[in-house]
PDB file of N, CA and C in Angstrom:
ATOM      1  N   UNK A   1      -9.737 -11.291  14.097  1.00  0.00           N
ATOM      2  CA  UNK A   1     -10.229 -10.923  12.791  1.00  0.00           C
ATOM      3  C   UNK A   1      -9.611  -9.592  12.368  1.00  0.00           C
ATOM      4  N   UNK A   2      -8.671  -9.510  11.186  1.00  0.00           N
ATOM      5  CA  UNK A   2      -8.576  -8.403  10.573  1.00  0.00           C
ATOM      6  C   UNK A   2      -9.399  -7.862  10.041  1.00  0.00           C
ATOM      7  N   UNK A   3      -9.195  -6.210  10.012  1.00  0.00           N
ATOM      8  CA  UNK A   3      -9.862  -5.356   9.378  1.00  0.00           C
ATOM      9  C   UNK A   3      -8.939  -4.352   8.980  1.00  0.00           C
ATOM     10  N   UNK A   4      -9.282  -3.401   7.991  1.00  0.00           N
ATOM     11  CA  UNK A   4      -8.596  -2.354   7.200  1.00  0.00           C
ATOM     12  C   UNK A   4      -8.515  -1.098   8.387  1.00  0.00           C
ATOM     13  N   UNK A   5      -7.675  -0.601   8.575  1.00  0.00           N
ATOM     14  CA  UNK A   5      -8.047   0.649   9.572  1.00  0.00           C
ATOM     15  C   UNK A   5      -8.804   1.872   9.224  1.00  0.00           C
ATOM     16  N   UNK A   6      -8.816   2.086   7.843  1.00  0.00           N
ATOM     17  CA  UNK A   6     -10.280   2.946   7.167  1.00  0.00           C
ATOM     18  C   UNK A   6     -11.257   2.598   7.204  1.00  0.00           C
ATOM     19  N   UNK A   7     -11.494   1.309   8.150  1.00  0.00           N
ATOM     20  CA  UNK A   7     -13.328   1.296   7.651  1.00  0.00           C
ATOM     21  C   UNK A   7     -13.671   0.813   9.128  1.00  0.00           C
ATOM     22  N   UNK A   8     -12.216   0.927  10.087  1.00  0.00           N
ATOM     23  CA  UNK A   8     -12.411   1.067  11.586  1.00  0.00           C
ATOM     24  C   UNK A   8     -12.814   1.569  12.399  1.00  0.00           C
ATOM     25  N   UNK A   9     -13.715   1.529  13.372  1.00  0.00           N
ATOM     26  CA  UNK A   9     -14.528   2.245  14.464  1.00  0.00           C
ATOM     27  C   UNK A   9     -13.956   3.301  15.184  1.00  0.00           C
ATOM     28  N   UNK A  10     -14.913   4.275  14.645  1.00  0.00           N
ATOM     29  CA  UNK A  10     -13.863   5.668  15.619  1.00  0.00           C
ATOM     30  C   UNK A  10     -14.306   5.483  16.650  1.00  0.00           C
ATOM     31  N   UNK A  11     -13.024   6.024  17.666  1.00  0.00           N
ATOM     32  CA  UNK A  11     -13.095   6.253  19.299  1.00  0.00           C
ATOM     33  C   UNK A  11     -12.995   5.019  19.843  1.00  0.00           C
ATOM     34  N   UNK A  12     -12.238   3.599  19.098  1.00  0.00           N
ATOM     35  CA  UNK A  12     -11.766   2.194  19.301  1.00  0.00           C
ATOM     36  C   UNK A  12     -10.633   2.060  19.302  1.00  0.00           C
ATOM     37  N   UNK A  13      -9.834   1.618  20.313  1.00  0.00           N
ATOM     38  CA  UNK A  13      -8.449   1.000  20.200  1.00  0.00           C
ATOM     39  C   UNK A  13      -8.126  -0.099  19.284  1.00  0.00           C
ATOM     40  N   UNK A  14      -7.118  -0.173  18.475  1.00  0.00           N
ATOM     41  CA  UNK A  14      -6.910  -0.933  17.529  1.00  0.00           C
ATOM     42  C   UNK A  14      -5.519  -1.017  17.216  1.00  0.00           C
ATOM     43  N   UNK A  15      -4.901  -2.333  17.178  1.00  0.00           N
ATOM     44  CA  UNK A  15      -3.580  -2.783  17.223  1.00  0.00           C
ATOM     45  C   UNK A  15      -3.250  -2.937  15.364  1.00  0.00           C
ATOM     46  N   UNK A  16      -2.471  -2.335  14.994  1.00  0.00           N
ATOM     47  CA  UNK A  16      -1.804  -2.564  13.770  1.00  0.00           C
ATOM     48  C   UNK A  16      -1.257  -4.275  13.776  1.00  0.00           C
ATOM     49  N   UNK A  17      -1.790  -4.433  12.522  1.00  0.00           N
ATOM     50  CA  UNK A  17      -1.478  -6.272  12.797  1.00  0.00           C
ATOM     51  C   UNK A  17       0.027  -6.189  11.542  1.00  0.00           C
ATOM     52  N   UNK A  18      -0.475  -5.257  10.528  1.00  0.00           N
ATOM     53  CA  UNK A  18       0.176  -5.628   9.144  1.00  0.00           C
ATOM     54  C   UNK A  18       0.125  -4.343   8.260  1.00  0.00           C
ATOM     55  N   UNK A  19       1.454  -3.910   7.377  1.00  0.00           N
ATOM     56  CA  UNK A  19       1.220  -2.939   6.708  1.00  0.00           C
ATOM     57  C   UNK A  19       1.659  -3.228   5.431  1.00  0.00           C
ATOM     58  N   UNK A  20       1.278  -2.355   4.431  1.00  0.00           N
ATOM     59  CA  UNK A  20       1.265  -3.199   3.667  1.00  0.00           C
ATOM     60  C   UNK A  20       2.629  -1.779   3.087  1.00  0.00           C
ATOM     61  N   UNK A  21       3.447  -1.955   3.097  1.00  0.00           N
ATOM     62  CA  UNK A  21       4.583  -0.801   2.828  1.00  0.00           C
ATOM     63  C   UNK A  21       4.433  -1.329   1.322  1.00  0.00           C
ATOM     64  N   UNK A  22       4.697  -1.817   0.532  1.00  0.00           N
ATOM     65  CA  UNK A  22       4.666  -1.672  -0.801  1.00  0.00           C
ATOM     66  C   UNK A  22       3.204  -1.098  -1.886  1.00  0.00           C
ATOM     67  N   UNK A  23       2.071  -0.830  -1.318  1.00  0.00           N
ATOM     68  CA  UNK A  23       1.302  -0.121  -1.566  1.00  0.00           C
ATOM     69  C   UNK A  23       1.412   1.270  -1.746  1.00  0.00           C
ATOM     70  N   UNK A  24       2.464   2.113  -0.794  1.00  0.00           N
ATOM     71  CA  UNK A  24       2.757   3.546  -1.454  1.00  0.00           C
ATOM     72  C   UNK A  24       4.299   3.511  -0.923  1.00  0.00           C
ATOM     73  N   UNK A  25       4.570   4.961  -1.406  1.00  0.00           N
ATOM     74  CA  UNK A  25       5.886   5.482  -2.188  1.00  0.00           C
ATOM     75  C   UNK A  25       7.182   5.034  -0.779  1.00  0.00           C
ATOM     76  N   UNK A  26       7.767   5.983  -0.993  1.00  0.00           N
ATOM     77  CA  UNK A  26       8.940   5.403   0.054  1.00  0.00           C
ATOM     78  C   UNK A  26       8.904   6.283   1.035  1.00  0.00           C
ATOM     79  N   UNK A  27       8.538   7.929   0.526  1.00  0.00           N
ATOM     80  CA  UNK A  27       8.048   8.770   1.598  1.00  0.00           C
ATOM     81  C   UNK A  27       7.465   8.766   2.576  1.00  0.00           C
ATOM     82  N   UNK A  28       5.737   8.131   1.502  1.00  0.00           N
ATOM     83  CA  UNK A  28       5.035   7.993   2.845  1.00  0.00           C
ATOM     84  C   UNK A  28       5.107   7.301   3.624  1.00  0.00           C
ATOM     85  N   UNK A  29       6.175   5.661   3.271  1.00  0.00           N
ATOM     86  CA  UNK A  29       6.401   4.906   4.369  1.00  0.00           C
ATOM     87  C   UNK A  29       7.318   5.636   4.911  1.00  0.00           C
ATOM     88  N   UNK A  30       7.948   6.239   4.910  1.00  0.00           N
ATOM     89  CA  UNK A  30       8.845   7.085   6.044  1.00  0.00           C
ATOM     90  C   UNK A  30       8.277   7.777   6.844  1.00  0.00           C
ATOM     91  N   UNK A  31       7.516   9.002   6.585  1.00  0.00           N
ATOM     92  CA  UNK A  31       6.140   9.820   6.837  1.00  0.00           C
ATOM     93  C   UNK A  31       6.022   9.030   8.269  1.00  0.00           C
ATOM     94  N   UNK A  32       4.816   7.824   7.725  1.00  0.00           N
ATOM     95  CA  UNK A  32       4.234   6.850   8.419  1.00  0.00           C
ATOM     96  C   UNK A  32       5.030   6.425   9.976  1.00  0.00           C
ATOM     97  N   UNK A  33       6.538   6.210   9.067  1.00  0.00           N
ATOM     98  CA  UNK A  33       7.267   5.683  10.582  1.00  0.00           C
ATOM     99  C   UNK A  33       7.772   6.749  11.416  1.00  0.00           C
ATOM    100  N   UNK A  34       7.840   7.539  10.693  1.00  0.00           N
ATOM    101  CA  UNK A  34       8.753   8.671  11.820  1.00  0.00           C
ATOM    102  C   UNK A  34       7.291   8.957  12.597  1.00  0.00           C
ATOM    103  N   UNK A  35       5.982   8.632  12.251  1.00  0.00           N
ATOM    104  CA  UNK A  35       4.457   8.730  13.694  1.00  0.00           C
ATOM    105  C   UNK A  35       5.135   7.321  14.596  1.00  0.00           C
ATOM    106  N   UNK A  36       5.409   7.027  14.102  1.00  0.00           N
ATOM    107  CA  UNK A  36       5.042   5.322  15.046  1.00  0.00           C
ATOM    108  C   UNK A  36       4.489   4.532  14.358  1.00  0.00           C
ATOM    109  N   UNK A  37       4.188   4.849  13.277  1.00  0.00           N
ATOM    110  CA  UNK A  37       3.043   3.675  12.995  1.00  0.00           C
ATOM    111  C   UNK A  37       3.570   2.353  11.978  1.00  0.00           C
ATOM    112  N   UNK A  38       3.601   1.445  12.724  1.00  0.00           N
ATOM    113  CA  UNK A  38       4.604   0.052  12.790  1.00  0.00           C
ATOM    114  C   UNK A  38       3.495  -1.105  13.608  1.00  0.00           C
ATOM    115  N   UNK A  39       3.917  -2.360  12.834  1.00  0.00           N
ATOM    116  CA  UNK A  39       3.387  -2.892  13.632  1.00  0.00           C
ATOM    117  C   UNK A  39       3.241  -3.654  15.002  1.00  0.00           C
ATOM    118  N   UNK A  40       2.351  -3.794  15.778  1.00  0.00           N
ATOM    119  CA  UNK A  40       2.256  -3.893  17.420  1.00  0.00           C
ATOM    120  C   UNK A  40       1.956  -2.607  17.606  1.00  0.00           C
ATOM    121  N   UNK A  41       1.741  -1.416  16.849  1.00  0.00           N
ATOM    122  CA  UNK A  41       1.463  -0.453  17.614  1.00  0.00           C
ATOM    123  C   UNK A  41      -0.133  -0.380  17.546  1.00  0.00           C
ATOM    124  N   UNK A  42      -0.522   0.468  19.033  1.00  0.00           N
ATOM    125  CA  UNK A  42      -1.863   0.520  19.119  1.00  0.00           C
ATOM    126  C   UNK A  42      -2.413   2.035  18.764  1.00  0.00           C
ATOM    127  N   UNK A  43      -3.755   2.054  17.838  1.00  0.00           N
ATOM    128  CA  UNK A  43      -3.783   3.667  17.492  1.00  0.00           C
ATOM    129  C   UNK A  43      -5.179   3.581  17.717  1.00  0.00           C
ATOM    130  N   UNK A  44      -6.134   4.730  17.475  1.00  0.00           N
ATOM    131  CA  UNK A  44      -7.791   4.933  17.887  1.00  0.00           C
ATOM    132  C   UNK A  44      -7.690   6.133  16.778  1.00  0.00           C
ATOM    133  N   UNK A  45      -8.320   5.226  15.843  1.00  0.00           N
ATOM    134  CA  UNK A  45      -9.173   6.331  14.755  1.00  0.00           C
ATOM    135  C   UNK A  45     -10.182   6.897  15.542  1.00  0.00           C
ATOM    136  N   UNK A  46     -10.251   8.574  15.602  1.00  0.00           N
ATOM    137  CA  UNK A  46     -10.466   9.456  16.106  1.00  0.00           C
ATOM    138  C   UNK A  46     -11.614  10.371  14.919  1.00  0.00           C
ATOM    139  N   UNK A  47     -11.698  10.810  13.906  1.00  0.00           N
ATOM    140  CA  UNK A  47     -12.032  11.791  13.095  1.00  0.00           C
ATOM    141  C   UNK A  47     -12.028  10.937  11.556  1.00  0.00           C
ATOM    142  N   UNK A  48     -12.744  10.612  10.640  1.00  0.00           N
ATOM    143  CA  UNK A  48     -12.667  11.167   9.677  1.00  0.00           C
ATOM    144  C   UNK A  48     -13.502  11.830   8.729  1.00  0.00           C
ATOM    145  N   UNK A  49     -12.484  12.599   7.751  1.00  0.00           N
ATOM    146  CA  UNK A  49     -12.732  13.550   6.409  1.00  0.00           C
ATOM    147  C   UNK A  49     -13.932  15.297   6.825  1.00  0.00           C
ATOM    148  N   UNK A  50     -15.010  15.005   6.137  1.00  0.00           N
ATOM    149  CA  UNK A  50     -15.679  15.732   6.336  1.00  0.00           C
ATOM    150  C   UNK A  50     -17.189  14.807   6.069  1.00  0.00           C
ATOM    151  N   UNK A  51     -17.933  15.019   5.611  1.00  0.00           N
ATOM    152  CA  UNK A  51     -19.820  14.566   5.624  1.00  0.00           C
ATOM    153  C   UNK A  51     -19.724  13.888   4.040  1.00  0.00           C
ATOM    154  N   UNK A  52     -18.998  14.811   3.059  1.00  0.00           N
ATOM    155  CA  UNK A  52     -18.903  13.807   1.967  1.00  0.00           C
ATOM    156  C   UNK A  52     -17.643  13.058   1.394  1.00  0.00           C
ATOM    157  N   UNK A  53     -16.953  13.063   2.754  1.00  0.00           N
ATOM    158  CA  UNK A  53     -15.333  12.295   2.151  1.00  0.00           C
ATOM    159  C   UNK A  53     -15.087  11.484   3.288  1.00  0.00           C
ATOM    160  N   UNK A  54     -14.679  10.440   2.964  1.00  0.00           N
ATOM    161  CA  UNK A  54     -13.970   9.437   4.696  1.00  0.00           C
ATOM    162  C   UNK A  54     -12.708   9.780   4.595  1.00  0.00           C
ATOM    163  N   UNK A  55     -11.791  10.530   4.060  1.00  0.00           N
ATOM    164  CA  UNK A  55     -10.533  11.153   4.164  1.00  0.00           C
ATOM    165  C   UNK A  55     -10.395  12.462   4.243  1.00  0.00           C
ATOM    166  N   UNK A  56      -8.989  13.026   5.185  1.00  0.00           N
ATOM    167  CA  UNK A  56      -8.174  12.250   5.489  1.00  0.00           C
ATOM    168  C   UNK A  56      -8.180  11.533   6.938  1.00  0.00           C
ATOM    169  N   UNK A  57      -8.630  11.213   7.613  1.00  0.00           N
ATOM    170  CA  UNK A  57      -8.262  10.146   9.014  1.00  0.00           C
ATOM    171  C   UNK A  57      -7.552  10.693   9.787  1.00  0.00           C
ATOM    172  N   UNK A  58      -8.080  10.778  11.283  1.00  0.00           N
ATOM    173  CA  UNK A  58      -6.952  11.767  12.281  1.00  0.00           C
ATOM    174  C   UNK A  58      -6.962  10.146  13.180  1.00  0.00           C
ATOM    175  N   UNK A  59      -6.239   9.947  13.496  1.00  0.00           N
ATOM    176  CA  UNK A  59      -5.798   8.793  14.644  1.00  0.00           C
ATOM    177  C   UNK A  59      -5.044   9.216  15.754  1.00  0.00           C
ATOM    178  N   UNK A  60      -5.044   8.958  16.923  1.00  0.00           N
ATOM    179  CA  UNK A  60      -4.446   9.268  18.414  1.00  0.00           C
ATOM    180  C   UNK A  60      -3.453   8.245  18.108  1.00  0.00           C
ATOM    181  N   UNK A  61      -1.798   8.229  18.726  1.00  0.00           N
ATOM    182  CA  UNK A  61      -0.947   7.535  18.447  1.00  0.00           C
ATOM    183  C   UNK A  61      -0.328   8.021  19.555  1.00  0.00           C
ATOM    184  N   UNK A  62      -0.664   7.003  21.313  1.00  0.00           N
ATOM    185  CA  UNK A  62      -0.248   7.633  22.372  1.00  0.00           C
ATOM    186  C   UNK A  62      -0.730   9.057  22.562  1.00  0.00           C
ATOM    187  N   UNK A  63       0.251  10.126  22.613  1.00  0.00           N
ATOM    188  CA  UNK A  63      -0.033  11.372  23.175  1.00  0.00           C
ATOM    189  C   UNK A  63      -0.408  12.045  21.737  1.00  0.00           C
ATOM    190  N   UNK A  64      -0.167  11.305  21.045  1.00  0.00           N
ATOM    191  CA  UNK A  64       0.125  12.315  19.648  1.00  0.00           C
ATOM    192  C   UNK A  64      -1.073  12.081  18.501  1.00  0.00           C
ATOM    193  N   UNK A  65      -1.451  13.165  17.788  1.00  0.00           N
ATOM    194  CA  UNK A  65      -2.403  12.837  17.125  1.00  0.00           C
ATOM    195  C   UNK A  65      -2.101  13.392  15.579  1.00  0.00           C
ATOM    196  N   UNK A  66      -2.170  12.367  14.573  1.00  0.00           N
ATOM    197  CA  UNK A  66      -1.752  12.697  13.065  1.00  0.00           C
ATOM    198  C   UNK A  66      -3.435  12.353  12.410  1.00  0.00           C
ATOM    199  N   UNK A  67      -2.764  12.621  11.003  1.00  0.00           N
ATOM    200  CA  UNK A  67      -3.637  12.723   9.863  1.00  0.00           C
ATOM    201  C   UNK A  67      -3.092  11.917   9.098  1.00  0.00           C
ATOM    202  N   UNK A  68      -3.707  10.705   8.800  1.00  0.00           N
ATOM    203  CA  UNK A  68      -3.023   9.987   7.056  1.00  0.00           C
ATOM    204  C   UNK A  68      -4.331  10.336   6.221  1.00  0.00           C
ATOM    205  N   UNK A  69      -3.583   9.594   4.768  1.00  0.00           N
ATOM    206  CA  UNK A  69      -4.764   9.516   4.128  1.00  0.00           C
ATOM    207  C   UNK A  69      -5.564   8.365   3.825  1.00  0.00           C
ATOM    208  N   UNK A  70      -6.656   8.109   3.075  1.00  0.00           N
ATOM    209  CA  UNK A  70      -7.199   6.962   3.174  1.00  0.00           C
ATOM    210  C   UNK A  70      -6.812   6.311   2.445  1.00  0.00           C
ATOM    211  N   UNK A  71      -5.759   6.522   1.563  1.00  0.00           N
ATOM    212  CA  UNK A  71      -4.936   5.328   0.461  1.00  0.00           C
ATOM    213  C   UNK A  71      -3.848   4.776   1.647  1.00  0.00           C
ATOM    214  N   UNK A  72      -3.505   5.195   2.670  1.00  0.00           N
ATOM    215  CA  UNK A  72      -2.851   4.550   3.439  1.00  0.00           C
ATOM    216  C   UNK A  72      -3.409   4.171   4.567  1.00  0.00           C
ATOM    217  N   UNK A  73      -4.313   4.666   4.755  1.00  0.00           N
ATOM    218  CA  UNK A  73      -4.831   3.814   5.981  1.00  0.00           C
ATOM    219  C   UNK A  73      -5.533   2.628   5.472  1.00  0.00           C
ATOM    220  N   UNK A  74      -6.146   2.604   4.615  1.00  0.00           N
ATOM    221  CA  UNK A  74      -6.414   0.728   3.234  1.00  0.00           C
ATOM    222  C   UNK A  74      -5.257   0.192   3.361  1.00  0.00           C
ATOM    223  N   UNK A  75      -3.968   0.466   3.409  1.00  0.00           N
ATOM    224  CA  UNK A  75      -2.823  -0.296   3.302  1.00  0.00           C
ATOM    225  C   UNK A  75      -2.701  -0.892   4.666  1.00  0.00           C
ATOM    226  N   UNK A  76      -3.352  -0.413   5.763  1.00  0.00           N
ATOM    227  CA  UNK A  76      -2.423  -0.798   6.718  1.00  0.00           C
ATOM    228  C   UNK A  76      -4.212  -1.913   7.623  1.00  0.00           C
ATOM    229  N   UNK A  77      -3.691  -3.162   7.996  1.00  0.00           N
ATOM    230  CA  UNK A  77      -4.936  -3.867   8.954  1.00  0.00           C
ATOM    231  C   UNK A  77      -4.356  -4.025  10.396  1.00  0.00           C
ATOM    232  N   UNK A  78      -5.494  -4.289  10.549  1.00  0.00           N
ATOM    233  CA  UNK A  78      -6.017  -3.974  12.291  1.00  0.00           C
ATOM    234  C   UNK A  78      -6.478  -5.084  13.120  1.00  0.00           C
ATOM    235  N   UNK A  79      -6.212  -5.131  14.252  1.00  0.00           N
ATOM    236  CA  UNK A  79      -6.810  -5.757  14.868  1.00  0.00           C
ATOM    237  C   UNK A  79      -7.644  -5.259  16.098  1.00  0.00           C
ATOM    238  N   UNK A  80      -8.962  -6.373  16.840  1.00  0.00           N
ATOM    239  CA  UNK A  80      -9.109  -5.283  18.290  1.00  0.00           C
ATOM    240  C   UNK A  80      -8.241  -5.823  19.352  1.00  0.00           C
ATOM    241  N   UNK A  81      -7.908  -4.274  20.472  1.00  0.00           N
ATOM    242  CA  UNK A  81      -7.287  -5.381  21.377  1.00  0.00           C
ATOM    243  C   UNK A  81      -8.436  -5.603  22.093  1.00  0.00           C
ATOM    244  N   UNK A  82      -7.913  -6.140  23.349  1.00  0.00           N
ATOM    245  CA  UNK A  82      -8.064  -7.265  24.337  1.00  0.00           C
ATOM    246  C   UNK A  82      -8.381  -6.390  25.706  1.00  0.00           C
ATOM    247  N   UNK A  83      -9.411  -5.659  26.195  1.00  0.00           N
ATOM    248  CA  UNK A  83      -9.045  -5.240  27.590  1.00  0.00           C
ATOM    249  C   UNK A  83      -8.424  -5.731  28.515  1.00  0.00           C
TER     250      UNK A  83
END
């Protein structure tokens, strides 16, 4: 079952199934890839926004930990893995 990775369970492993690259600019799909974030990759929404915002989204990506925003993390679905 897909799901959006903004409305994904923090502190859950979650496999990128699908992105939706024509939803924003060309940057941020660049942005996006120069993290890793492609699909088959596995990430764990970690953090978001503050108490009255669900943006921006910190995700663990392996060792590394970024920030998107939530117009791109809507673009991109998820899957769970599999222990």
């Amino acid at each position: 079952m897909l799901a959006k990775l903004d409305s994904s369970p923090l502190g859950t492993t979650v496999r990128i199934a699908r992105i939706d690259w024509t939803s924003m600019t060309h940057d941020e799909g660049r942005r996006l890839r120069e993290f890793g974030l492609m699909e088959g990759c596995e990430v764990v929404p970690m953090h978001r926004g503050s108490l009255f915002s669900r943006e921006p989204l910190a995700l663990t990506i392996g060792r590394m930990k970024v920030i998107i925003r939530g117009k791109q993390a809507a673009a991109i679905e998820v899957e769970p893995t599999t222990p």
